[in-house]
Every structure is written in structure tokens, then in C-alpha cells.
C-alpha atoms as a PDB file:
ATOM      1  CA  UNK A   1    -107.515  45.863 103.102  1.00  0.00           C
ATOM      2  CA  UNK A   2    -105.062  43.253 103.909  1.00  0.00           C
ATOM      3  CA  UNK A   3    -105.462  40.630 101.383  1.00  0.00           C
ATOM      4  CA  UNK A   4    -105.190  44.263  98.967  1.00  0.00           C
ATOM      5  CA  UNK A   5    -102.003  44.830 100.533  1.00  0.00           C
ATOM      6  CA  UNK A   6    -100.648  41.268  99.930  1.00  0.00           C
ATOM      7  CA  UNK A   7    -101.236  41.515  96.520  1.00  0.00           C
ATOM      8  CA  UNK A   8     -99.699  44.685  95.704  1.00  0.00           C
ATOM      9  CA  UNK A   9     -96.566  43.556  97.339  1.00  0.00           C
ATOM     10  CA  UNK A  10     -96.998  39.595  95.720  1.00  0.00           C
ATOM     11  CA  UNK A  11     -97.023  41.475  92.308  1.00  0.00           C
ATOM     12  CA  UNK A  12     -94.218  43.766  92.984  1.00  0.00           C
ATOM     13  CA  UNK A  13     -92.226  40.635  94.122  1.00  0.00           C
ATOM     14  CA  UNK A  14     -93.089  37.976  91.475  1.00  0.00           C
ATOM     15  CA  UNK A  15     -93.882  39.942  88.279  1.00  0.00           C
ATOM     16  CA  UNK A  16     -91.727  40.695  85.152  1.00  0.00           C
ATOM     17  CA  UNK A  17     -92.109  44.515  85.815  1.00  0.00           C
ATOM     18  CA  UNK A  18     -90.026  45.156  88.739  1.00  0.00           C
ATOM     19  CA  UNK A  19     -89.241  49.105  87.714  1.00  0.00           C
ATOM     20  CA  UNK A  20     -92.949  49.611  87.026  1.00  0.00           C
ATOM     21  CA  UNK A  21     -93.864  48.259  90.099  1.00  0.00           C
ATOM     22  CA  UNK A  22     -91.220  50.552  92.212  1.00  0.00           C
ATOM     23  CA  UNK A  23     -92.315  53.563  90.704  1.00  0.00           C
ATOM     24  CA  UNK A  24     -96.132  52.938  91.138  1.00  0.00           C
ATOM     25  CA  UNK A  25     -94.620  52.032  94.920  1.00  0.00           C
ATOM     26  CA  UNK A  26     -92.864  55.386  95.644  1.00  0.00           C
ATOM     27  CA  UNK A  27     -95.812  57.155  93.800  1.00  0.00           C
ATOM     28  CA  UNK A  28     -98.227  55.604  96.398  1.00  0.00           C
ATOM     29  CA  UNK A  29     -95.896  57.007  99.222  1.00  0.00           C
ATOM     30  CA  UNK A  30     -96.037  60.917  97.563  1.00  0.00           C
ATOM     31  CA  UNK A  31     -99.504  60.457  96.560  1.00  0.00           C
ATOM     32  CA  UNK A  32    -101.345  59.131  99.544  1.00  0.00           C
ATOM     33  CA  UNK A  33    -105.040  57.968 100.196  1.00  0.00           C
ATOM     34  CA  UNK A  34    -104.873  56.259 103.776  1.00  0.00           C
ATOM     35  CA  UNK A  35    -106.715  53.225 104.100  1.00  0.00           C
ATOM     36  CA  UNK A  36    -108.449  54.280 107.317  1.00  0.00           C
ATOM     37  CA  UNK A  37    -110.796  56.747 105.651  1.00  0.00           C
ATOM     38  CA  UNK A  38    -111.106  54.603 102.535  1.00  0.00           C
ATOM     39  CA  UNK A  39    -111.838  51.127 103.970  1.00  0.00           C
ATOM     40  CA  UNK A  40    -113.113  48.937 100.856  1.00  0.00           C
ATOM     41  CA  UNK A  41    -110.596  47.429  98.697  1.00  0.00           C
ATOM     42  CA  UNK A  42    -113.095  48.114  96.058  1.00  0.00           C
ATOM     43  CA  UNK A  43    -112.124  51.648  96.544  1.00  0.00           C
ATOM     44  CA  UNK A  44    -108.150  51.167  96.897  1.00  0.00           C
ATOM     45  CA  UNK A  45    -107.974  48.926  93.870  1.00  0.00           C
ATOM     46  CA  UNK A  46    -108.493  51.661  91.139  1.00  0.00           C
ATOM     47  CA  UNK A  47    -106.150  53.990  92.970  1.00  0.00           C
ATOM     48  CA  UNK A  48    -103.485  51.961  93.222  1.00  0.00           C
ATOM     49  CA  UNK A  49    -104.287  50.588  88.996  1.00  0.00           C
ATOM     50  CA  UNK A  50    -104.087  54.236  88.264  1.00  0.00           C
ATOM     51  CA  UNK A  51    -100.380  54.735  90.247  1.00  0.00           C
ATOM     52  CA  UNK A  52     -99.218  51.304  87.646  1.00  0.00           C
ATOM     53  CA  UNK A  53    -100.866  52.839  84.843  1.00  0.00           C
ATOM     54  CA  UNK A  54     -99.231  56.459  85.209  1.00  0.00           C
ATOM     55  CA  UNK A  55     -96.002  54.758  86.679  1.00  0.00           C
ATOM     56  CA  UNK A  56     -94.093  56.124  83.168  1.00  0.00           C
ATOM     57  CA  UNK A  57     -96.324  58.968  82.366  1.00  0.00           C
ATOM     58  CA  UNK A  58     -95.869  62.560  83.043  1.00  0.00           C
ATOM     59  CA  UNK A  59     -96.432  64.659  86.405  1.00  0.00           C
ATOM     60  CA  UNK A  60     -99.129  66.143  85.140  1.00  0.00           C
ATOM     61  CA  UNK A  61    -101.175  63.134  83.692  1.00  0.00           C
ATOM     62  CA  UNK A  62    -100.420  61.196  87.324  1.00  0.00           C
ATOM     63  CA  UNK A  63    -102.090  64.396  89.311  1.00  0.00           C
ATOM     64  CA  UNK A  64    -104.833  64.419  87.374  1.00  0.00           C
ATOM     65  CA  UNK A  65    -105.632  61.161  86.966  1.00  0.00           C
ATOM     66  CA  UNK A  66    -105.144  61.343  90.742  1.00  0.00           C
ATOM     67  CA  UNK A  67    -107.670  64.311  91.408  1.00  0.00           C
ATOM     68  CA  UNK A  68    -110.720  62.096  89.754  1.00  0.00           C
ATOM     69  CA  UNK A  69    -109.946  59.305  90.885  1.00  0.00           C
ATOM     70  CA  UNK A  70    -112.890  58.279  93.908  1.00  0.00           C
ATOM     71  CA  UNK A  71    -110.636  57.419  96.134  1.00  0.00           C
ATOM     72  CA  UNK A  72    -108.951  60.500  96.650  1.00  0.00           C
ATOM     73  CA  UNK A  73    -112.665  61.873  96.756  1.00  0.00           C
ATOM     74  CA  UNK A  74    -113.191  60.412  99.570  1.00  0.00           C
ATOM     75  CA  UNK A  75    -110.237  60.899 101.105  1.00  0.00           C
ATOM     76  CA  UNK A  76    -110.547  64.546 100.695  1.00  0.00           C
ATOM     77  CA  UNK A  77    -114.247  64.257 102.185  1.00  0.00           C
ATOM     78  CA  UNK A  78    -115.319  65.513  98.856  1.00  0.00           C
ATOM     79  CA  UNK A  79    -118.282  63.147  98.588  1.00  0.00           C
ATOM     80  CA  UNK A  80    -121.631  65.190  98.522  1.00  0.00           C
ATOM     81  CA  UNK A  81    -119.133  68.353  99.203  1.00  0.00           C
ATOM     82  CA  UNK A  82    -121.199  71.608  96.542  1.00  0.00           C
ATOM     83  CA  UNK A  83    -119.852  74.794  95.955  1.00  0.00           C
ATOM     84  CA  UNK A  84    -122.684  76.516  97.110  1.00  0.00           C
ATOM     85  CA  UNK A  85    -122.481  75.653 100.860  1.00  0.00           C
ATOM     86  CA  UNK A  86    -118.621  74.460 101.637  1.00  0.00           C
ATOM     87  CA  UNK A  87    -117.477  72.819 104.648  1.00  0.00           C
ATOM     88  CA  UNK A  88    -116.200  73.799 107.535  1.00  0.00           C
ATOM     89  CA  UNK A  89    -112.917  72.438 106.571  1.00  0.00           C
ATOM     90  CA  UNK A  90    -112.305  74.198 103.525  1.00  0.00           C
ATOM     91  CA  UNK A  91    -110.090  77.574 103.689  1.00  0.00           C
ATOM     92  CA  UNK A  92    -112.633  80.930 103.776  1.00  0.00           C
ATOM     93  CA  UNK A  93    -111.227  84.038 101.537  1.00  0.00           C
ATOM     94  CA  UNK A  94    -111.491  87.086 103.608  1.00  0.00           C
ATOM     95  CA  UNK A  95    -111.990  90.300 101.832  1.00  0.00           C
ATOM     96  CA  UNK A  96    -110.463  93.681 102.947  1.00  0.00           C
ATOM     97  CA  UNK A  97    -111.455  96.915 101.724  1.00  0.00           C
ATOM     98  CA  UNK A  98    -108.788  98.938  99.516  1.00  0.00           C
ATOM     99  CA  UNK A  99    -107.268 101.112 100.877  1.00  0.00           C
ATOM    100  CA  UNK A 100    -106.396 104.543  99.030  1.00  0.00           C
ATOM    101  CA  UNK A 101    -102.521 104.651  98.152  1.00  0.00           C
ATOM    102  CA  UNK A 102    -102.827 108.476  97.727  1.00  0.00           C
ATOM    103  CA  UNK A 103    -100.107 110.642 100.041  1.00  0.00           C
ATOM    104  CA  UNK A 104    -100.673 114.337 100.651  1.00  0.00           C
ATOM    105  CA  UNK A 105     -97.902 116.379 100.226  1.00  0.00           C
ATOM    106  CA  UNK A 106     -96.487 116.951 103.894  1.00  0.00           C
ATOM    107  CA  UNK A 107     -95.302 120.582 104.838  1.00  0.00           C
END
């Protein structure tokens, strides 16, 4: 992850697009994917292409842009995750029976 990490800063440093660079910058500290569950820079790269891309775009372009994107995938442990049988991890609905909101008139 390192040499990833020297880039992003080299370019944010050096290259014409200092705003650009910010943004995608402050957008990576809202937006996280931590590098110790996603441990290939081939992984990181795309995320952090995707926070430069979106940098100027709306809020709602950058989240979902940031919900497919793989990393966050496997951040989330979403990798092989189905509908049919969810984790452990993910919230259960519980279910309670109605209850009748009819009152007797009291004497």
C-alpha cells in the first residue's frame, strides 16, 4: 500500500489540480475503505480514481459510484455475501404481532 500512498500524496503535491485533488482528499476521509481489510493496491487504486473522478460531481453520483465500487465490497465483507442466507453481521428484523388498538368503554 505504501508506494499507493506516495503517489496519491506526489500527485496532490505536484499536479496542476490542486482543488481536485483536496476534495478527492477530504472525500477519502468521509468515505473510508481502510487499507487493512483491503490490502492490494490493485484494489485501492479504483477507489481512490473514483473519489478524483466524482471530486466535482454530486452527492448522490459519489455514493453510488461508491456502493459498486469492489473495494467498498470488500470492505463491507460483501464478497460471496446472498440474500438468501445473511451473515451474522447483518441487522435481523424482528417481527411483533399487532396488537388490537380497540378500548372498551370503561364503567
Amino acid at each position: 500500500m505504501y508506494p499507493l500512498q506516495v503517489r496519491f500524496f506526489r500527485n496532490a503535491l505536484d499536479n496542476d489540480d490542486q482543488l481536485r485533488q483536496r476534495v478527492a482528499f477530504a472525500l477519502h476521509e468521509i468515505l473510508v475503505v481502510s487499507g487493512l481489510k483491503v490490502t492490494q493496491p490493485s484494489q485501492m487504486a479504483p477507489y481512490l480514481n473514483m473519489l478524483l473522478d466524482d471530486a466535482f460531481g454530486n452527492f448522490r453520483k459519489i455514493l453510488q459510484d461508491l456502493t459498486l465500487n469492489p473495494a467498498m465490497g470488500r470492505y463491507l465483507d460483501m464478497v460471496n455475501n446472498d440474500a438468501r442466507s445473511p451473515r451474522r453481521t447483518s441487522p435481523r428484523t424482528r417481527t411483533t404481532p399487532a396488537r388490537s388498538c380497540s378500548s372498551s368503554p370503561s364503567a
